[in-house]
Protein backbone atom coordinates (compact mmCIF):
# COMPACT_ATOMS: atom_id res chain seq x y z
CA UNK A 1 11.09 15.08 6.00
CA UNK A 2 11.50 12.58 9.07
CA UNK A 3 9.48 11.31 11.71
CA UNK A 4 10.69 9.03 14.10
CA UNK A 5 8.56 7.00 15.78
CA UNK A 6 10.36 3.76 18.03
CA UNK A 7 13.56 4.84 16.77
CA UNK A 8 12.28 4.31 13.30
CA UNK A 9 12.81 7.12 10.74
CA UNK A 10 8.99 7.56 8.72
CA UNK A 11 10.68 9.58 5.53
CA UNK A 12 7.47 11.68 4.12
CA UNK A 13 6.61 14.84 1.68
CA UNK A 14 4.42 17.40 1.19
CA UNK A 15 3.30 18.94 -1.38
CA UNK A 16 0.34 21.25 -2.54
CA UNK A 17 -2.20 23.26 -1.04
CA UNK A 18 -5.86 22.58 0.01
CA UNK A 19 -7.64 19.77 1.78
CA UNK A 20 -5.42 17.24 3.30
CA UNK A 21 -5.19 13.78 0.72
CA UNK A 22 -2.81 11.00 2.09
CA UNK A 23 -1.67 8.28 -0.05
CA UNK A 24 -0.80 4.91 1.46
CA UNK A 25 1.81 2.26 -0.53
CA UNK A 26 1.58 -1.32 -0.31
CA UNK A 27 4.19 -3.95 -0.68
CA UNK A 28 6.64 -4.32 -1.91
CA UNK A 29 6.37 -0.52 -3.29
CA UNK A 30 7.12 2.25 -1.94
CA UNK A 31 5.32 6.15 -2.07
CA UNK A 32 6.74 6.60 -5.20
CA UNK A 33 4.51 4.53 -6.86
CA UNK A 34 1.80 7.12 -6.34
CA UNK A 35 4.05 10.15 -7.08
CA UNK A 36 3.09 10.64 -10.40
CA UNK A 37 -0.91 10.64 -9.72
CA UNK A 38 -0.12 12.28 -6.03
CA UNK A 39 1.59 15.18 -7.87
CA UNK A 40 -1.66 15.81 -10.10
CA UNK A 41 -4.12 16.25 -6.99
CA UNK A 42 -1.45 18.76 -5.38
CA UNK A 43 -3.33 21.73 -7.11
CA UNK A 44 -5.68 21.63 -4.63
CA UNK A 45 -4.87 19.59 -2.41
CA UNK A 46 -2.71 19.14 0.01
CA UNK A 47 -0.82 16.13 -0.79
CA UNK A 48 0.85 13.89 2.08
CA UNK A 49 3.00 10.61 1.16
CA UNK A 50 5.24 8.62 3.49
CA UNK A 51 7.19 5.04 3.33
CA UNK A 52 6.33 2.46 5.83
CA UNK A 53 9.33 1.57 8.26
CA UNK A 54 10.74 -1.35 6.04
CA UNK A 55 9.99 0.22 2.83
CA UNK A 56 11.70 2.69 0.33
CA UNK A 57 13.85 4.97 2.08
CA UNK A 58 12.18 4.60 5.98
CA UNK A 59 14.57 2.64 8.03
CA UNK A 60 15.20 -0.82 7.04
CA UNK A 61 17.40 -2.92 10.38
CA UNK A 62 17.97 -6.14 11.58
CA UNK A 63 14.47 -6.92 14.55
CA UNK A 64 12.28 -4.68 12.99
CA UNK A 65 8.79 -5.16 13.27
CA UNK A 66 7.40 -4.28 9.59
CA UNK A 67 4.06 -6.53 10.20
CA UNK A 68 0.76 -5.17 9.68
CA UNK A 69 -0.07 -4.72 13.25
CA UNK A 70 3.41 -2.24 13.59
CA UNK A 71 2.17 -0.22 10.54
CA UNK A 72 -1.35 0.41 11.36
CA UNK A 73 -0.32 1.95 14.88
CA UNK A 74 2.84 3.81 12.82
CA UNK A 75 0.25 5.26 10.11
CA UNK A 76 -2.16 6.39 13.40
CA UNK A 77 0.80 7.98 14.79
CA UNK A 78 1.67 9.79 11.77
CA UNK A 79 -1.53 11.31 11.16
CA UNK A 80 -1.56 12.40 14.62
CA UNK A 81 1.84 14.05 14.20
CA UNK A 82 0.64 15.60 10.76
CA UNK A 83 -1.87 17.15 13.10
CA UNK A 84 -4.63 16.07 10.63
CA UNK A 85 -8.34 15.18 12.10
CA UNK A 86 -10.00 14.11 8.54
CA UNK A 87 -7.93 13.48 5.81
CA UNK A 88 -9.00 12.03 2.24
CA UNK A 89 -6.65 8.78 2.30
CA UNK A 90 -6.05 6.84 -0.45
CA UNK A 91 -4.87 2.99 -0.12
CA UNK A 92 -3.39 0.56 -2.06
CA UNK A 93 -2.57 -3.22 -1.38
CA UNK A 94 -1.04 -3.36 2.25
CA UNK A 95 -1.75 0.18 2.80
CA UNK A 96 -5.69 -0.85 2.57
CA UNK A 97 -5.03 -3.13 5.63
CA UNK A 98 -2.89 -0.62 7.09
CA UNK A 99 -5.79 2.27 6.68
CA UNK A 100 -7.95 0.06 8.39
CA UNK A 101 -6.18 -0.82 11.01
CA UNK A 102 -5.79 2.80 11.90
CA UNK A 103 -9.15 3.40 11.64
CA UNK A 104 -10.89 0.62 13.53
CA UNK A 105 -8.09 0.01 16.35
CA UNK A 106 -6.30 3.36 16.56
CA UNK A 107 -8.52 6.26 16.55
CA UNK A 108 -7.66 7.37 13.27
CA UNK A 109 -10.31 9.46 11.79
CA UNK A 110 -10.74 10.05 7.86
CA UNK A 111 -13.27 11.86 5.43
CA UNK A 112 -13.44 9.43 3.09
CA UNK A 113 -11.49 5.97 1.89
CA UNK A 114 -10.27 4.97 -1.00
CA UNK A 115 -9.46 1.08 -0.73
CA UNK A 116 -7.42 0.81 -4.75
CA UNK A 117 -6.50 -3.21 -4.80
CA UNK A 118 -6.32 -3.43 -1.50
CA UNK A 119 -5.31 -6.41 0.96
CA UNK A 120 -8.24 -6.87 2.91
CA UNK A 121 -10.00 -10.09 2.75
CA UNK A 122 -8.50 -13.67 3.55
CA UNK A 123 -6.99 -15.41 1.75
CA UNK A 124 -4.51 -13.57 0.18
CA UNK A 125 -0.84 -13.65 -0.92
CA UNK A 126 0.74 -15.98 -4.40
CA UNK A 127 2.14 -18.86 -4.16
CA UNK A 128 5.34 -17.26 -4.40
CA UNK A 129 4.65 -15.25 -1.48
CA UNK A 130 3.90 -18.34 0.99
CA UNK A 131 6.69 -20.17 -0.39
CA UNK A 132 9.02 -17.14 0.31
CA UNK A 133 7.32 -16.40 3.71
CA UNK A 134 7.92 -19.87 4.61
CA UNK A 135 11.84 -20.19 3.91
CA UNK A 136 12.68 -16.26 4.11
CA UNK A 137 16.00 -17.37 5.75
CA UNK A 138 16.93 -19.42 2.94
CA UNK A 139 16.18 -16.71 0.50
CA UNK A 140 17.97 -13.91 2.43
CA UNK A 141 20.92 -15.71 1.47
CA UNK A 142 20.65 -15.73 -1.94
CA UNK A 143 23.64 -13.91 -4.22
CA UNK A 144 22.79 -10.46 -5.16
CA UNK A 145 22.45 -11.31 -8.81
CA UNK A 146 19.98 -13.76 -8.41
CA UNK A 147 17.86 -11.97 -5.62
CA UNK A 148 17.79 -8.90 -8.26
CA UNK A 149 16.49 -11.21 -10.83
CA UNK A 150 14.00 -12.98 -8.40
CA UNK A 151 12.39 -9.30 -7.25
CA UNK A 152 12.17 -8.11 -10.87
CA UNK A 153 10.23 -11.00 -12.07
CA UNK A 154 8.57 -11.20 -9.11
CA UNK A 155 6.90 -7.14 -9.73
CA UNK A 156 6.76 -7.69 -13.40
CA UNK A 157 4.15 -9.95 -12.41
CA UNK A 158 2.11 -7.68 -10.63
CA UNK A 159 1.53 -5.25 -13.71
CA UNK A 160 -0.78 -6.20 -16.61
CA UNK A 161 1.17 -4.32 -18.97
CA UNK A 162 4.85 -4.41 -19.92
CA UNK A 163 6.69 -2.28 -17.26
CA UNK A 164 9.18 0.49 -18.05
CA UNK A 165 12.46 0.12 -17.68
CA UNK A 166 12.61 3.15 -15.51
CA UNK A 167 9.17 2.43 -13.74
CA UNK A 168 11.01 -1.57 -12.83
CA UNK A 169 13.84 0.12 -12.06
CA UNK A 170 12.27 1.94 -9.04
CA UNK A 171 10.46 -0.28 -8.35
CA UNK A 172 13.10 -2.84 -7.32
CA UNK A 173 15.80 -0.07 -6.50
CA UNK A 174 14.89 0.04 -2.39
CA UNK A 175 15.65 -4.30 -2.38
CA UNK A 176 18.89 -4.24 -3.53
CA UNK A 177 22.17 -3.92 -1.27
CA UNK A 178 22.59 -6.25 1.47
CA UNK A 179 20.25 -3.61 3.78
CA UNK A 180 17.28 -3.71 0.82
CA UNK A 181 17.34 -7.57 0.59
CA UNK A 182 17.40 -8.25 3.95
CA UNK A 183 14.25 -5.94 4.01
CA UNK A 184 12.33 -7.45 1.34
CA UNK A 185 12.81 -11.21 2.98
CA UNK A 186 11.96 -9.57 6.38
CA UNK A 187 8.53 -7.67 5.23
CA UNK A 188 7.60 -11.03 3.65
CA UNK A 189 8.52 -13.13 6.42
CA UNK A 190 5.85 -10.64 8.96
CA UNK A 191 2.87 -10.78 6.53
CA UNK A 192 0.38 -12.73 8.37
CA UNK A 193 -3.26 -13.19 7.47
CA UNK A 194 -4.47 -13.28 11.07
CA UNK A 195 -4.17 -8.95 10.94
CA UNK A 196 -6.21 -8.61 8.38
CA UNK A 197 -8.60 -11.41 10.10
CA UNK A 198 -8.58 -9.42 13.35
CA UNK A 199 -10.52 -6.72 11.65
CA UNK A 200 -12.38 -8.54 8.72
CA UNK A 201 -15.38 -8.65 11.24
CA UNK A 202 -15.53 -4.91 11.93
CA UNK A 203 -15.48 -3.87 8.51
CA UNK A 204 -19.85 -3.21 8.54
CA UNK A 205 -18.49 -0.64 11.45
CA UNK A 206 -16.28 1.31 8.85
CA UNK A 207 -18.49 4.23 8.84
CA UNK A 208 -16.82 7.07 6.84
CA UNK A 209 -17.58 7.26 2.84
CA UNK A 210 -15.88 4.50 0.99
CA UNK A 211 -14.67 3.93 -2.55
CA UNK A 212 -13.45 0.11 -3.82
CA UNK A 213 -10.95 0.36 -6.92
CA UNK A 214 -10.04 -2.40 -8.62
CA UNK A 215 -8.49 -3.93 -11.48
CA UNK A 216 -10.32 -6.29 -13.61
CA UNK A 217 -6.85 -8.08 -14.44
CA UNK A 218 -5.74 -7.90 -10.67
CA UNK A 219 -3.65 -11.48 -10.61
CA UNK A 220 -2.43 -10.55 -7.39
CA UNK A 221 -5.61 -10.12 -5.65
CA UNK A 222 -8.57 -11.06 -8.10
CA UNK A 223 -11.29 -8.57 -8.75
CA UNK A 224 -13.98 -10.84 -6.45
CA UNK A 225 -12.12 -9.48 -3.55
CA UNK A 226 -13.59 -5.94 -4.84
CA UNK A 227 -17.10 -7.07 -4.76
CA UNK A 228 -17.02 -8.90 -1.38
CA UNK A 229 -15.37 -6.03 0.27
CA UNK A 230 -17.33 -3.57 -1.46
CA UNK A 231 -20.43 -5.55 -0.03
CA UNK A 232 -19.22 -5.88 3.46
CA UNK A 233 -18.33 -1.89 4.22
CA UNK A 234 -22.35 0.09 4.14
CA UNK A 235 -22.58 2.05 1.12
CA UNK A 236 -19.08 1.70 -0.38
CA UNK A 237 -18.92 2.23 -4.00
CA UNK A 238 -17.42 0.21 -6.38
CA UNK A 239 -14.89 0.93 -9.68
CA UNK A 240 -13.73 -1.39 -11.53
CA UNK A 241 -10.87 -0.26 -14.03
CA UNK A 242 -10.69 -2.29 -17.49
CA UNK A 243 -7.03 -3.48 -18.96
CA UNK A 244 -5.19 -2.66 -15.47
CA UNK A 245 -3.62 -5.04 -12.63
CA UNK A 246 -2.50 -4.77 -9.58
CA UNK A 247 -0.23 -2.41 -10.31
CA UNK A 248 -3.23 -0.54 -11.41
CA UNK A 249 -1.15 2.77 -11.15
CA UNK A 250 1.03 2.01 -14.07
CA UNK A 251 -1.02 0.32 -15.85
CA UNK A 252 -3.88 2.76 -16.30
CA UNK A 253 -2.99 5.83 -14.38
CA UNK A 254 -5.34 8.18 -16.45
CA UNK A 255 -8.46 6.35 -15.94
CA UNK A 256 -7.31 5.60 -11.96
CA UNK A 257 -6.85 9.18 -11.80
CA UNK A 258 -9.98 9.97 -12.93
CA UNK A 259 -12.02 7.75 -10.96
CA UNK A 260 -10.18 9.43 -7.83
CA UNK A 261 -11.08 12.74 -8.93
CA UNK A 262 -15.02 12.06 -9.90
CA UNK A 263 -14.71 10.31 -6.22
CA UNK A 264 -12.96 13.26 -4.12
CA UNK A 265 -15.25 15.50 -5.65
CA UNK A 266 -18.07 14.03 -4.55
């Protein structure tokens, strides 16, 4: 289904029955990195994913504003055009930032949070990433070849464990074409610390019940981030998953699904 919001198409599902549970991607994924665990909470829930513009199969165009700031006010938006007052909503890397943002500048109400390797807390973003940010016009131009082979080892390096063939494949699919790496250079080239330092100071405000996940082998964001953030939000609990990364999902979806159902049960 579409929503179109500035002229931007928001491509999102539905699936299930029950209370409302939203899952929020981060970059550079897409919502079918949750499918898999999304589909197992559809028995009784109802089970909302959607692709930020820039990402997956939401409109990707030349002038696009895919920064932080646009996406927080998009995922607001959304919810209001879901028609949903209280969802559970489930975050992951940008979409932590992006959940936040909703929630402390744009009305958005929740239940409860689940923050799962999120970006939060300065600083963040590799060394690759600043490089890339920095010189996204040179990279844009790269050949095809060797901006496939540059975003493959670039997300192979978010997982802990080996990555399927079919899980990298997806995984990289939405960057390739002329239209996918334009994206990926242009969703780099927004990210910009100062939106998630806007709202650092507000997190003690976040007062809806709040879960930290985390992987112990997180190289993309290490696991300290968990424990500051966790200590910054009143009463969040903490999880820390053993033998999973950032892409925490892949790496040890049983035991992430499991700590998401102790935690929506509740």
């Amino acid at each position: 289904m579409i929503f179109t919001w500035h002229g931007q198409e928001i491509r999102w599902s539905r699936q299930g029955s029950g209370p409302p549970l939203v899952f929020c991607h981060g970059t550079p994924w897409s919502s079918k990195l949750w499918e898999p665990i999304a589909a197992t909470f559809a028995r009784d829930h109802t089970v909302y994913l959607w692709d930020m513009p820039g990402y997956g199969e939401s409109t990707m165009a030349d002038g696009q504003d895919v920064s932080l700031a646009a996406q927080g006010e998009t995922f607001a938006a959304l919810l209001n055009h879901w028609g949903l007052s209280e969802p559970d909503v489930i975050a992951h890397d940008y979409g932590g930032a992006v959940s936040l943002r909703a929630y402390l500048l744009h009305g958005a109400a929740y239940r409860s949070l689940a923050l799962v390797d999120v970006v939060a807390l300065a600083p963040w973003g590799s060394d690759f990433f600043r490089l890339v940010a920095e010189n996204a016009s040179v990279f844009a131009q790269l050949p095809p070849t060797l901006h496939e082979a540059l975003v493959r080892e670039y997300i192979a390096g978010a997982a802990h464990r080996p990555l399927s063939a079919e899980a990298h494949d997806m995984l990289v699919a939405p960057w390739l074409g002329s239209t996918g790496q334009a994206a990926f250079y242009r969703q780099i080239s927004q990210a910009d610390q100062r939106y998630t330092d806007e709202i650092e100071p507000r997190y003690r405000a976040v007062s809806v019940p709040t879960l930290v996940v985390w992987g112990t082998e997180d190289t993309w964001i290490p696991v300290d981030r968990a424990h500051r953030l966790a200590g910054l939000i009143p009463g969040a609990g903490l999880e820390l998953v053993r033998s999973a990364g950032h892409l925490i999902q892949l790496d040890a979806p049983e035991a992430l699904t499991a700590v998401l159902y102790r935690w929506l049960a509740r």
